[in-house]
PDB file of N, CA and C in Angstrom:
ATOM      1  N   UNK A   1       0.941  21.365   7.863  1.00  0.00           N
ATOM      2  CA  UNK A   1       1.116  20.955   6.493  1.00  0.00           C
ATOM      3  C   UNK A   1       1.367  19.450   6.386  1.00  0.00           C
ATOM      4  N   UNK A   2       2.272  19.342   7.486  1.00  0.00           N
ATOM      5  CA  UNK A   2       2.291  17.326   7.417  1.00  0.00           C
ATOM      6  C   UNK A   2       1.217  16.544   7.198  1.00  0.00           C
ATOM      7  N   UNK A   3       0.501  17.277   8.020  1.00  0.00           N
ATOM      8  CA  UNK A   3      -1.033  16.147   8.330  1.00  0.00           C
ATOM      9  C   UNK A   3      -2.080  16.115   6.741  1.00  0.00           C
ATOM     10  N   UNK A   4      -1.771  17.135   6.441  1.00  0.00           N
ATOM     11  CA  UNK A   4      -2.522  17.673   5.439  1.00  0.00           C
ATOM     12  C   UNK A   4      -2.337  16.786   4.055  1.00  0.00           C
ATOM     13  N   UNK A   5      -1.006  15.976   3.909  1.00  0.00           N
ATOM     14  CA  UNK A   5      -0.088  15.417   3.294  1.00  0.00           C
ATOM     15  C   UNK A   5      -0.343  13.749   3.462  1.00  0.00           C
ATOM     16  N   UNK A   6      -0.301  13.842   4.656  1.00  0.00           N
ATOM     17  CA  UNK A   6      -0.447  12.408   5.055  1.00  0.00           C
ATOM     18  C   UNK A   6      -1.100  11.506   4.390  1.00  0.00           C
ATOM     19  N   UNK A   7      -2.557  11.760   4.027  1.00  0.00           N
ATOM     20  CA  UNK A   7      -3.409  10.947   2.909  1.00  0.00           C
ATOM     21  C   UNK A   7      -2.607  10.181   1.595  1.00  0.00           C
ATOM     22  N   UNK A   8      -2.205  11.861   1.336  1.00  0.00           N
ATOM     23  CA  UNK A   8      -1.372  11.447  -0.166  1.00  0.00           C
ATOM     24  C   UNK A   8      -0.464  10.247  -0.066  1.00  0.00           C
ATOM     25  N   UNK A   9       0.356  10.720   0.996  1.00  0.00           N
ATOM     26  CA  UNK A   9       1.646  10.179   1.734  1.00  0.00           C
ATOM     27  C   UNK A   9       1.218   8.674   1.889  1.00  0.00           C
ATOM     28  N   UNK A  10       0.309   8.355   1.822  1.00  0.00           N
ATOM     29  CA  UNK A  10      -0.352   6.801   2.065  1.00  0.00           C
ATOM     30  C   UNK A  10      -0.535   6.130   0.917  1.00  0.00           C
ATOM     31  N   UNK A  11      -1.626   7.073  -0.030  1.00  0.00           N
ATOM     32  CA  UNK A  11      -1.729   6.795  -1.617  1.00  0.00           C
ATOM     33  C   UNK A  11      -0.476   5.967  -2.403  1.00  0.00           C
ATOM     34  N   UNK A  12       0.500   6.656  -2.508  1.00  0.00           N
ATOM     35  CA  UNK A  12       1.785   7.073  -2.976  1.00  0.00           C
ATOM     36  C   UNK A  12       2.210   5.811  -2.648  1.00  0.00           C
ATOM     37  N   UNK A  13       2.535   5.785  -0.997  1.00  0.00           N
ATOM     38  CA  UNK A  13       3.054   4.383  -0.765  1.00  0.00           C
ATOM     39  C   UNK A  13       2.530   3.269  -0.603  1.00  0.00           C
ATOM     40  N   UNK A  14       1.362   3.158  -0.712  1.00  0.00           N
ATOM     41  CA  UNK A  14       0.354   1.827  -1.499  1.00  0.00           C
ATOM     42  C   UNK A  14       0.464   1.498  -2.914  1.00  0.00           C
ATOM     43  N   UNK A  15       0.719   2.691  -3.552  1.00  0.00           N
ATOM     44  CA  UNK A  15       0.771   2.300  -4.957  1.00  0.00           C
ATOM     45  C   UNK A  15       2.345   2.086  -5.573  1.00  0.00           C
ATOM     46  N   UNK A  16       3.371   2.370  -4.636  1.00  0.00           N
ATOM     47  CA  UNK A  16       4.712   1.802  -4.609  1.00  0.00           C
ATOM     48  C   UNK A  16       5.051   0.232  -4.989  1.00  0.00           C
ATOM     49  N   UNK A  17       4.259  -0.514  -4.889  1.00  0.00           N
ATOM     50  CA  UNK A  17       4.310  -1.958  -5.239  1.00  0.00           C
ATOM     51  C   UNK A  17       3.605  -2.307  -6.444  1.00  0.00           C
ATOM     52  N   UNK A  18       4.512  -2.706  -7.348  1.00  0.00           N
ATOM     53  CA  UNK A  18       3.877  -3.286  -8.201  1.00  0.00           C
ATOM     54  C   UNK A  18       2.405  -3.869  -8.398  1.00  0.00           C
ATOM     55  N   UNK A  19       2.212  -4.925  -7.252  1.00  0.00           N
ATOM     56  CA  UNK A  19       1.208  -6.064  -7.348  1.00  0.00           C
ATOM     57  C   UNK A  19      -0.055  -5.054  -7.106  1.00  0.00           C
ATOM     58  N   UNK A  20      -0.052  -4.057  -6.253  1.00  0.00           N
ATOM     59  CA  UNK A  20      -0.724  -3.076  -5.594  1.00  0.00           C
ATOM     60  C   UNK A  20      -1.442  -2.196  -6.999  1.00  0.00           C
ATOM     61  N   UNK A  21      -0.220  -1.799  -7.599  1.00  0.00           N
ATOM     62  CA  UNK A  21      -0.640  -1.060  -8.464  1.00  0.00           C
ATOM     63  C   UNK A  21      -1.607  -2.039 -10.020  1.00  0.00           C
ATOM     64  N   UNK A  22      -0.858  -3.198 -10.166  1.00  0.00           N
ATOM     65  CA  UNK A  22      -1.628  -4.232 -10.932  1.00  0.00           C
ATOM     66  C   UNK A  22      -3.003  -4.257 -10.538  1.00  0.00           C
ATOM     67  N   UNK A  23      -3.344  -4.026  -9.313  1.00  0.00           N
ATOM     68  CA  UNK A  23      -4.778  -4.498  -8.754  1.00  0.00           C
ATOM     69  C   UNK A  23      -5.425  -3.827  -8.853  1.00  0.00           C
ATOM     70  N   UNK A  24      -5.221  -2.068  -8.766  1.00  0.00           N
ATOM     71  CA  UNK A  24      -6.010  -1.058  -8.699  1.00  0.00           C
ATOM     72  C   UNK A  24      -6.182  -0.882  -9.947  1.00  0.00           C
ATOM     73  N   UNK A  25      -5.070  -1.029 -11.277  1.00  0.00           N
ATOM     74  CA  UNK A  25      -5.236  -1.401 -12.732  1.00  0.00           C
ATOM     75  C   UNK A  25      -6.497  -2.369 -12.995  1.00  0.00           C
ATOM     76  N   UNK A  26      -6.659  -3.308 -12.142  1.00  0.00           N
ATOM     77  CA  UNK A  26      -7.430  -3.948 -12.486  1.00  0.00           C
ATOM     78  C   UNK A  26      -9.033  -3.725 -12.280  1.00  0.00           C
ATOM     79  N   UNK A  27      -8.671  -3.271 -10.754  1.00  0.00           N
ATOM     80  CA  UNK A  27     -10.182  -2.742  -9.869  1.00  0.00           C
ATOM     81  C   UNK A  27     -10.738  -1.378 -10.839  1.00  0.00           C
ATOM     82  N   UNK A  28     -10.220  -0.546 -11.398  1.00  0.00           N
ATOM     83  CA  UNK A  28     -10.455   0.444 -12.466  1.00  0.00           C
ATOM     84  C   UNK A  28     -11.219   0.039 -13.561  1.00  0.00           C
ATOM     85  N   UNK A  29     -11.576  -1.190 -14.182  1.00  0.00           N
ATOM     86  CA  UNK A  29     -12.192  -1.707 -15.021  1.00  0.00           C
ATOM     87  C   UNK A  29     -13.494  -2.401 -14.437  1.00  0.00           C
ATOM     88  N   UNK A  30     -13.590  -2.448 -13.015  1.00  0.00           N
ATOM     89  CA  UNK A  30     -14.371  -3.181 -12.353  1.00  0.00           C
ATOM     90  C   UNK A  30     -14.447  -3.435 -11.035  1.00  0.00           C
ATOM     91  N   UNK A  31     -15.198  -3.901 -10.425  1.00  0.00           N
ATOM     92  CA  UNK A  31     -15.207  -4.661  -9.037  1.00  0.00           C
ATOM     93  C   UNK A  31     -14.826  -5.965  -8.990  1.00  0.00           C
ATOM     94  N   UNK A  32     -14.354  -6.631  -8.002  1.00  0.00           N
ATOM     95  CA  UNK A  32     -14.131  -7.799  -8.307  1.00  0.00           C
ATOM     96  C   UNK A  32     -13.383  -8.692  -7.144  1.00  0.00           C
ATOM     97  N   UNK A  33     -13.850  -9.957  -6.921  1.00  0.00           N
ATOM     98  CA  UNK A  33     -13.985 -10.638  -5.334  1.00  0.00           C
ATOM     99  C   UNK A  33     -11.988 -10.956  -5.426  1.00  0.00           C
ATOM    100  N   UNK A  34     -11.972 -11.217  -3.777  1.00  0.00           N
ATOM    101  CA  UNK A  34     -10.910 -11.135  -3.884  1.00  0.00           C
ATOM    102  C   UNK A  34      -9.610 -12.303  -4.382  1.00  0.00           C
ATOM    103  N   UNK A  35     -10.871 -13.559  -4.427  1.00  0.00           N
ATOM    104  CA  UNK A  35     -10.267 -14.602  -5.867  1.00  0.00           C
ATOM    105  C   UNK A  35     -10.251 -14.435  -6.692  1.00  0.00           C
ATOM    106  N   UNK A  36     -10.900 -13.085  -7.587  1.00  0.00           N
ATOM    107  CA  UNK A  36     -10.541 -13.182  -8.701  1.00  0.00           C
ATOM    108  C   UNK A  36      -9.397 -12.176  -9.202  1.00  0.00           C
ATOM    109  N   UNK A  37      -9.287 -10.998  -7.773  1.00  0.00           N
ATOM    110  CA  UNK A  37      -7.863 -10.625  -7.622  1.00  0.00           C
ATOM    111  C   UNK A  37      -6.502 -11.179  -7.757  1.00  0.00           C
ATOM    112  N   UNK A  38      -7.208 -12.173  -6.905  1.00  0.00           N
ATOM    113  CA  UNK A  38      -5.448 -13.048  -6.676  1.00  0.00           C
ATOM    114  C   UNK A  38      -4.927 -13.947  -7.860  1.00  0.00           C
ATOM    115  N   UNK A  39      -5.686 -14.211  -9.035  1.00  0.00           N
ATOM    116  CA  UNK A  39      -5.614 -15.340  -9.747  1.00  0.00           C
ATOM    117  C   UNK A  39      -4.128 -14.939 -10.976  1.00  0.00           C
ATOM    118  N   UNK A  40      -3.901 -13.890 -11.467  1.00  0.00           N
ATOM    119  CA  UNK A  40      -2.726 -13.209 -11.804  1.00  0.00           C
ATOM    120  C   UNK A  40      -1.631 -13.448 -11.139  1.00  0.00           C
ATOM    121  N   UNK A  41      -1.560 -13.154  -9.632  1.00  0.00           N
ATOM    122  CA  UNK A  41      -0.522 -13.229  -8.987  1.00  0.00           C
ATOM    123  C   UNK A  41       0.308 -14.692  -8.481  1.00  0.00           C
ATOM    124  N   UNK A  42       0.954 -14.622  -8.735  1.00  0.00           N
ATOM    125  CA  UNK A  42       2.050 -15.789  -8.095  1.00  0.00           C
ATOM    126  C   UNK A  42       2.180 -15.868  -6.539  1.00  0.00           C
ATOM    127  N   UNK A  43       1.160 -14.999  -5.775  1.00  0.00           N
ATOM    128  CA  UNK A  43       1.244 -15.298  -4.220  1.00  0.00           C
ATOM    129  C   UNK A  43       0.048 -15.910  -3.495  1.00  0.00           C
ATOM    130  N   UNK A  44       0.173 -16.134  -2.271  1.00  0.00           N
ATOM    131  CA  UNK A  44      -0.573 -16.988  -1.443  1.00  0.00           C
ATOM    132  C   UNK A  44      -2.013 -15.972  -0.851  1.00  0.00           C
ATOM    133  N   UNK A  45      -2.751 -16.247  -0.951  1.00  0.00           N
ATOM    134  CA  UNK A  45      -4.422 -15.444  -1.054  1.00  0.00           C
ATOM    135  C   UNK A  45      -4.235 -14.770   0.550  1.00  0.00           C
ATOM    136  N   UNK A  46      -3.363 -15.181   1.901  1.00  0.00           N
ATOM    137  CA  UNK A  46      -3.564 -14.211   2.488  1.00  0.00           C
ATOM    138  C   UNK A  46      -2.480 -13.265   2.476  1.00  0.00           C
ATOM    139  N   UNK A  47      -1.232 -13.085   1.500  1.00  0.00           N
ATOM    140  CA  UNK A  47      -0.600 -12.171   1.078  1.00  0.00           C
ATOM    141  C   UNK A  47      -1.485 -11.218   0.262  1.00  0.00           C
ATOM    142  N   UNK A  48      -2.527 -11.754  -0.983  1.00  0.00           N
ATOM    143  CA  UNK A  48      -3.264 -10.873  -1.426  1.00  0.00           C
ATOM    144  C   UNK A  48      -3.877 -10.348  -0.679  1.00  0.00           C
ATOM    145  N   UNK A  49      -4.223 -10.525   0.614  1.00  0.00           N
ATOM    146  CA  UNK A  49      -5.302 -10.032   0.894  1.00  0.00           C
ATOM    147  C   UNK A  49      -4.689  -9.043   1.819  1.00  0.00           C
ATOM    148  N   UNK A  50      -3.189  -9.178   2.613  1.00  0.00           N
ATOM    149  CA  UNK A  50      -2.557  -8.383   3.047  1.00  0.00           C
ATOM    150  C   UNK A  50      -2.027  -6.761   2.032  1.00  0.00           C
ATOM    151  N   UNK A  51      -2.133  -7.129   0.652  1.00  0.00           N
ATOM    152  CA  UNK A  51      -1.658  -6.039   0.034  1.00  0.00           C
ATOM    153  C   UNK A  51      -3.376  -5.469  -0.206  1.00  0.00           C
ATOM    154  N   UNK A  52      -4.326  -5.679  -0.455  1.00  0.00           N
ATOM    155  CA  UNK A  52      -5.369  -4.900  -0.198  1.00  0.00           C
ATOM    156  C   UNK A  52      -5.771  -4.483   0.939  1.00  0.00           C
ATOM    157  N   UNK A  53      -5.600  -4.833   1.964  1.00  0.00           N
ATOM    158  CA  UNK A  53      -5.664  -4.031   3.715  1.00  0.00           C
ATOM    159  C   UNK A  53      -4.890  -2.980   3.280  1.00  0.00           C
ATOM    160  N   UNK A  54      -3.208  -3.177   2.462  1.00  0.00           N
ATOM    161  CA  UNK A  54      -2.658  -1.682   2.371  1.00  0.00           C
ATOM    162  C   UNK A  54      -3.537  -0.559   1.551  1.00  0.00           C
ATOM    163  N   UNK A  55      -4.298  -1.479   0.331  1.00  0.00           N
ATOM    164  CA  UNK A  55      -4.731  -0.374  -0.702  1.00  0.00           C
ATOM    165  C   UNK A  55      -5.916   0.434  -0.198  1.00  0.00           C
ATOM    166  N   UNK A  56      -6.308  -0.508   1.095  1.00  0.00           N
ATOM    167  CA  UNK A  56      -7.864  -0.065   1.526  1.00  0.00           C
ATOM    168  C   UNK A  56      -7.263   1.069   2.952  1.00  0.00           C
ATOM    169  N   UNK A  57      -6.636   0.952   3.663  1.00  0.00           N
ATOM    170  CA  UNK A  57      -6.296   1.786   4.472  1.00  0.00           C
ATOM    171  C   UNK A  57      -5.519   2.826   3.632  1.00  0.00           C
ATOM    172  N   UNK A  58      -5.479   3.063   2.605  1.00  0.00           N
ATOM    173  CA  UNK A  58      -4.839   4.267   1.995  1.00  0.00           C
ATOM    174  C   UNK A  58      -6.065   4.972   1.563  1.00  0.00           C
ATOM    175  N   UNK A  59      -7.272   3.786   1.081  1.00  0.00           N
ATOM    176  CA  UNK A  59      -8.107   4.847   0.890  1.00  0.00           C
ATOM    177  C   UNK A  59      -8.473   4.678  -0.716  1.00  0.00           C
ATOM    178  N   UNK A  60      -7.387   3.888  -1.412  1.00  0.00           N
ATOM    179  CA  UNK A  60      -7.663   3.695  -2.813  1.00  0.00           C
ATOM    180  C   UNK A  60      -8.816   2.571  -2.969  1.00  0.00           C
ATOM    181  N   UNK A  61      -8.417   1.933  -2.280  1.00  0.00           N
ATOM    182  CA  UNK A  61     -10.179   0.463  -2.233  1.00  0.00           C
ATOM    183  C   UNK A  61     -10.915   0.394  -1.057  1.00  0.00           C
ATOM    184  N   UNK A  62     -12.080   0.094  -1.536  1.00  0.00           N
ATOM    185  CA  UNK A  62     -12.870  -0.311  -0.273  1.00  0.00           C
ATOM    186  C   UNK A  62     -13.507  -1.686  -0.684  1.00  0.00           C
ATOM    187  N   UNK A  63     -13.645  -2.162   0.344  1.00  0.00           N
ATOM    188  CA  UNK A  63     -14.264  -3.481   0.240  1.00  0.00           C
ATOM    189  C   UNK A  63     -15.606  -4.016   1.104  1.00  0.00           C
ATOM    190  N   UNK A  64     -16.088  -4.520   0.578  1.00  0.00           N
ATOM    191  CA  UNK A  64     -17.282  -5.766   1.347  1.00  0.00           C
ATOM    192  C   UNK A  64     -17.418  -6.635   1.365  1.00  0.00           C
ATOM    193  N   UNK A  65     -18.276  -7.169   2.088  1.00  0.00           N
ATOM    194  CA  UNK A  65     -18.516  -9.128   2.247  1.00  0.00           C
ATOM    195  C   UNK A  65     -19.871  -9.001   2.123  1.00  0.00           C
ATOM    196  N   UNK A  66     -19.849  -9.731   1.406  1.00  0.00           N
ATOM    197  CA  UNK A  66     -21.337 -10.230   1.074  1.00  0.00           C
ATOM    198  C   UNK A  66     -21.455 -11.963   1.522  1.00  0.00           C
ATOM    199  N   UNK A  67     -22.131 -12.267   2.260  1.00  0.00           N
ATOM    200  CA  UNK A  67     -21.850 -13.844   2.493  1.00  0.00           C
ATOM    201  C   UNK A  67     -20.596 -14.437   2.942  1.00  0.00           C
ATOM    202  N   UNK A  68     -20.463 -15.267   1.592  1.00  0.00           N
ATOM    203  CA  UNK A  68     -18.638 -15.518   1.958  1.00  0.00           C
ATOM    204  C   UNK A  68     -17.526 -15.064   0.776  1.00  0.00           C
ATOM    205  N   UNK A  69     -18.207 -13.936   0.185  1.00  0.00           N
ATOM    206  CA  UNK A  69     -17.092 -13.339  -0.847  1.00  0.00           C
ATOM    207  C   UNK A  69     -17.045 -11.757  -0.898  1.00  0.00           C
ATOM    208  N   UNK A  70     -15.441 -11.741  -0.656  1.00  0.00           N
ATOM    209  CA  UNK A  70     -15.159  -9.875  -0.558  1.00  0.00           C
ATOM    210  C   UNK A  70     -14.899  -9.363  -1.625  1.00  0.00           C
ATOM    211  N   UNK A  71     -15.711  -8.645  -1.740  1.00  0.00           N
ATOM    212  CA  UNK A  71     -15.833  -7.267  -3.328  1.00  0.00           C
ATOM    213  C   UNK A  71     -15.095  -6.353  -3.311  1.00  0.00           C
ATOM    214  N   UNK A  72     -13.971  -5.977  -3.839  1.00  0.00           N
ATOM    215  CA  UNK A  72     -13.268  -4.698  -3.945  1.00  0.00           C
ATOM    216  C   UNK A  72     -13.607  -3.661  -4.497  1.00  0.00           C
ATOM    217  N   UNK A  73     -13.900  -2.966  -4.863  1.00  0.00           N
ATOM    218  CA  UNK A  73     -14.026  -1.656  -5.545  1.00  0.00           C
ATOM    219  C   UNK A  73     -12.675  -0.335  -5.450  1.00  0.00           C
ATOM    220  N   UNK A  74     -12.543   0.117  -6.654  1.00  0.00           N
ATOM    221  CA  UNK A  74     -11.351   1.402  -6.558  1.00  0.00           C
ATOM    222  C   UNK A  74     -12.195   2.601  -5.986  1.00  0.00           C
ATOM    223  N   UNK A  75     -11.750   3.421  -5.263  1.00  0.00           N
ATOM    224  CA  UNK A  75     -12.347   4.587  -4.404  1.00  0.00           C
ATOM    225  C   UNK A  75     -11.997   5.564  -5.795  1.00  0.00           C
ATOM    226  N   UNK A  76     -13.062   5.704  -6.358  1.00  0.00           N
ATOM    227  CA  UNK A  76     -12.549   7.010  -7.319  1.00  0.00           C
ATOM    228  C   UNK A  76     -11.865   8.852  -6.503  1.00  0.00           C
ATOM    229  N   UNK A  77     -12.109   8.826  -5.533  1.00  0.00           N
ATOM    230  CA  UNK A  77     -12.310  10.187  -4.602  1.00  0.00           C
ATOM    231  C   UNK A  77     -10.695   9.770  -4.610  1.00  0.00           C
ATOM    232  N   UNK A  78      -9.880   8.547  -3.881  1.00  0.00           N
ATOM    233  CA  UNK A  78      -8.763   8.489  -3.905  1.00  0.00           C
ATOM    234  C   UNK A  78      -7.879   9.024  -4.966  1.00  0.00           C
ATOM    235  N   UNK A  79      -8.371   8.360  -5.922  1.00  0.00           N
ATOM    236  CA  UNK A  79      -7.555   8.397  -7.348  1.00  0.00           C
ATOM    237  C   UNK A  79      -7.283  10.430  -7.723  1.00  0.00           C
ATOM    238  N   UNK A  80      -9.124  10.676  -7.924  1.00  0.00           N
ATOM    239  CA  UNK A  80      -8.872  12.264  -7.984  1.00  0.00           C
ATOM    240  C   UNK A  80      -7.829  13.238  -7.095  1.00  0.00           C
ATOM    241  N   UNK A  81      -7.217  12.961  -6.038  1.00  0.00           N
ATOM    242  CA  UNK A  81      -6.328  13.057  -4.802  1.00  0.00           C
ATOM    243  C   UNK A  81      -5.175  13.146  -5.196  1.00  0.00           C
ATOM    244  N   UNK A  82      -4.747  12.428  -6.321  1.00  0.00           N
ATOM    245  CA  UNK A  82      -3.482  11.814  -6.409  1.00  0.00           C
ATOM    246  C   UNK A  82      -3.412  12.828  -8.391  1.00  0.00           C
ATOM    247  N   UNK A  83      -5.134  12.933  -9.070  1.00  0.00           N
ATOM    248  CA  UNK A  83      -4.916  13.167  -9.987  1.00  0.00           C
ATOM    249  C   UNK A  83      -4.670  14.850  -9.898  1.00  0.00           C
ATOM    250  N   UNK A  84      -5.371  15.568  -8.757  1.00  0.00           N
ATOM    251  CA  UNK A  84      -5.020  16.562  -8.364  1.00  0.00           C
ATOM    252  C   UNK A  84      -3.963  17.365  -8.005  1.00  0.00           C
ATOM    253  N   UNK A  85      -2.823  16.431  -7.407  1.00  0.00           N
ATOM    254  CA  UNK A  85      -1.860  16.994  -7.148  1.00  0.00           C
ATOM    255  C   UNK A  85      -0.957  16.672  -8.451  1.00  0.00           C
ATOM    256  N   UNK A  86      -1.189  15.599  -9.047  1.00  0.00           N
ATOM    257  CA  UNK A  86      -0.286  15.287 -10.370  1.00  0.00           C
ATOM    258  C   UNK A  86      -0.676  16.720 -11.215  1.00  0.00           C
ATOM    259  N   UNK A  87      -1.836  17.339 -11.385  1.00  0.00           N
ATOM    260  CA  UNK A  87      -1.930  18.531 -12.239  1.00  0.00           C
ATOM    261  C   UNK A  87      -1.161  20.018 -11.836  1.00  0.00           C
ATOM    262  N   UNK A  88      -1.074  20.087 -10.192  1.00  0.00           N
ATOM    263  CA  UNK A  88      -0.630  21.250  -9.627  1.00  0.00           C
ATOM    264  C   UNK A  88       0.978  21.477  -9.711  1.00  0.00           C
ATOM    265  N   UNK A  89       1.456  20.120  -9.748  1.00  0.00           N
ATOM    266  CA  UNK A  89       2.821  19.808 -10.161  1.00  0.00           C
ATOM    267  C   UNK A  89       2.706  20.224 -11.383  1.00  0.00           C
ATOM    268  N   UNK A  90       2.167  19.435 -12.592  1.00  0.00           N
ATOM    269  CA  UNK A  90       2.364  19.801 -13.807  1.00  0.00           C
ATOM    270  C   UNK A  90       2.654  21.186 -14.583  1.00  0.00           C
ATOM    271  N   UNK A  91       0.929  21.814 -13.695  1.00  0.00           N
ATOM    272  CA  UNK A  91       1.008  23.285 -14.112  1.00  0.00           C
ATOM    273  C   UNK A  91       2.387  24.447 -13.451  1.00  0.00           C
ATOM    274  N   UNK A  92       2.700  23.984 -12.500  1.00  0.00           N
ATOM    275  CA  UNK A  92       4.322  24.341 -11.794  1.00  0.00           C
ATOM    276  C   UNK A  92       5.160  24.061 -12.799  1.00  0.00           C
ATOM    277  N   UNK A  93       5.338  23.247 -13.340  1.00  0.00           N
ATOM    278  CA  UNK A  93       6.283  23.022 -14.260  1.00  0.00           C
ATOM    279  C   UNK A  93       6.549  23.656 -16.154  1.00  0.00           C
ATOM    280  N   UNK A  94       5.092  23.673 -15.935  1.00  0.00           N
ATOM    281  CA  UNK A  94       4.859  24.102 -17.561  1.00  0.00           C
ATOM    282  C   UNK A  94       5.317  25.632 -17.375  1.00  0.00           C
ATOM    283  N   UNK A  95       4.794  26.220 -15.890  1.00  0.00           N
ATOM    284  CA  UNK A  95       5.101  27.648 -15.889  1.00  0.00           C
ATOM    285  C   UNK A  95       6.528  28.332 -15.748  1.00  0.00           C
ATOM    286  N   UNK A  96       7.092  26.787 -15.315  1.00  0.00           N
ATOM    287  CA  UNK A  96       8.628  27.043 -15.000  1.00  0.00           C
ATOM    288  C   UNK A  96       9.769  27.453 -16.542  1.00  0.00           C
ATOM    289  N   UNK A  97       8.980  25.910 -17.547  1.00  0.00           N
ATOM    290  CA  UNK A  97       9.518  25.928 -18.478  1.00  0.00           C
ATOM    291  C   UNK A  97       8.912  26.946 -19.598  1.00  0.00           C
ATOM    292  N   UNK A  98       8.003  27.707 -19.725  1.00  0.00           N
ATOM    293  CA  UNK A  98       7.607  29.038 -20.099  1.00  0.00           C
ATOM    294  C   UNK A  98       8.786  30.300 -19.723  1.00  0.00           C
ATOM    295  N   UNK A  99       8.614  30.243 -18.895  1.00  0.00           N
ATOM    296  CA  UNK A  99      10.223  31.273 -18.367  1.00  0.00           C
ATOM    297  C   UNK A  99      11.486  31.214 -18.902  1.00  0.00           C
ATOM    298  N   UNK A 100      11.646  29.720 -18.862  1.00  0.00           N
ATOM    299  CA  UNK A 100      12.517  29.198 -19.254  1.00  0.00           C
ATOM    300  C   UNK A 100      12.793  29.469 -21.110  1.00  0.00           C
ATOM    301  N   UNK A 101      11.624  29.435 -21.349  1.00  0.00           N
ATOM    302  CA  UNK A 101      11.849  29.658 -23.099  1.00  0.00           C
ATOM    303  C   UNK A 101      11.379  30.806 -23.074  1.00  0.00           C
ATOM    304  N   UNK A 102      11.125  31.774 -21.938  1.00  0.00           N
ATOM    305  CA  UNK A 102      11.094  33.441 -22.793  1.00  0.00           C
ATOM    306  C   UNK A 102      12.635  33.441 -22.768  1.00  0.00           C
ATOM    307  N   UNK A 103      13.048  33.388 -20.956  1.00  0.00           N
ATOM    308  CA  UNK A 103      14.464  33.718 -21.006  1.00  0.00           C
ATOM    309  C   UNK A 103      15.507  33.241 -21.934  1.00  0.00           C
ATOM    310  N   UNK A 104      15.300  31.881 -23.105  1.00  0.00           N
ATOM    311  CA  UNK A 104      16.395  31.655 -24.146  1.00  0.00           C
ATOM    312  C   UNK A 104      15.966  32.375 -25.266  1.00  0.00           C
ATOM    313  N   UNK A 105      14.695  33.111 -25.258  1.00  0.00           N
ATOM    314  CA  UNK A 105      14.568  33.587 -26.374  1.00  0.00           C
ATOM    315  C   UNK A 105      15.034  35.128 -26.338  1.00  0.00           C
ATOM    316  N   UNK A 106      14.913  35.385 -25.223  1.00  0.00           N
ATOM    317  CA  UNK A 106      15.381  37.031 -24.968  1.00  0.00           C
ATOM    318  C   UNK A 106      16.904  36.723 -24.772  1.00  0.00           C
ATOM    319  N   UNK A 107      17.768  36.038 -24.130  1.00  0.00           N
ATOM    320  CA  UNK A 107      19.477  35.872 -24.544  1.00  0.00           C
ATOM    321  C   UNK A 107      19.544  35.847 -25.673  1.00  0.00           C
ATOM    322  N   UNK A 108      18.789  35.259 -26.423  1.00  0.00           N
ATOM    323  CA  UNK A 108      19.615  34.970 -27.809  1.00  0.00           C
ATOM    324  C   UNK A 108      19.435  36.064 -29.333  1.00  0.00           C
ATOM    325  N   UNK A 109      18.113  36.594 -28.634  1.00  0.00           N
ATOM    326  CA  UNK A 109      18.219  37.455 -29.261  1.00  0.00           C
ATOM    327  C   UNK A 109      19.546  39.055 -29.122  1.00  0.00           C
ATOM    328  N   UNK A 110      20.204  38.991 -28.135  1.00  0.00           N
ATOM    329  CA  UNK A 110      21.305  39.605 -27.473  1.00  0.00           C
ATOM    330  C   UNK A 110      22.155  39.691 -28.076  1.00  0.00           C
ATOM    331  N   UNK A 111      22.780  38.072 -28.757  1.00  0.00           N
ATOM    332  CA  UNK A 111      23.750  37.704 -29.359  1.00  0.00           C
ATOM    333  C   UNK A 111      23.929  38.690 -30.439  1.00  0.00           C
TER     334      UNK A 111
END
């Protein structure tokens, strides 16, 4: 079950950082080289480029070089990963709180 997890387990903590998550906000609207990534941020271009090695070894970006400029792209397959388990949770929960409001409706009718 760990291993099985692990992906997510990567997702999750790539998208733990702000700047990380700004970028994939951004890469979602588009592709886009990795100067025109960095131009938002207040850090030094091989820090940017260190927080996309994280987003790309998680699996959320992939990138290329074309010449002398690297293209990011958001991995949509990632995103569905993350949107998948956000629904299995959800539906866990809705079913929880269903129970939850038969069981106040059957106490109270008691009263």
């Amino acid at each position: 079950m760990l291993n099985q997890s692990a992906p997510l387990d990567r997702i999750f903590q790539a998208l733990a950082d702000p700047a990380r998550r700004a970028m994939v906000e951004r890469l979602a609207r588009g592709p886009a080289s990795v100067s025109d990534l960095a131009k938002p941020f207040d850090m030094t271009l091989p820090a940017v480029i260190q927080h996309l090695q994280v987003l790309e070894s998680s699996g959320l970006v992939r990138t290329e070089k074309t010449g002398r400029v690297r293209t990011c792209r958001v991995e949509p397959k990632a995103l569905r990963s993350i949107e998948h388990w956000v629904a299995g949770r959800r539906a866990q929960w809705e079913r929880r709180f269903d129970r939850l409001g038969q069981y106040l409706a059957e106490t109270d009718g008691k009263k």
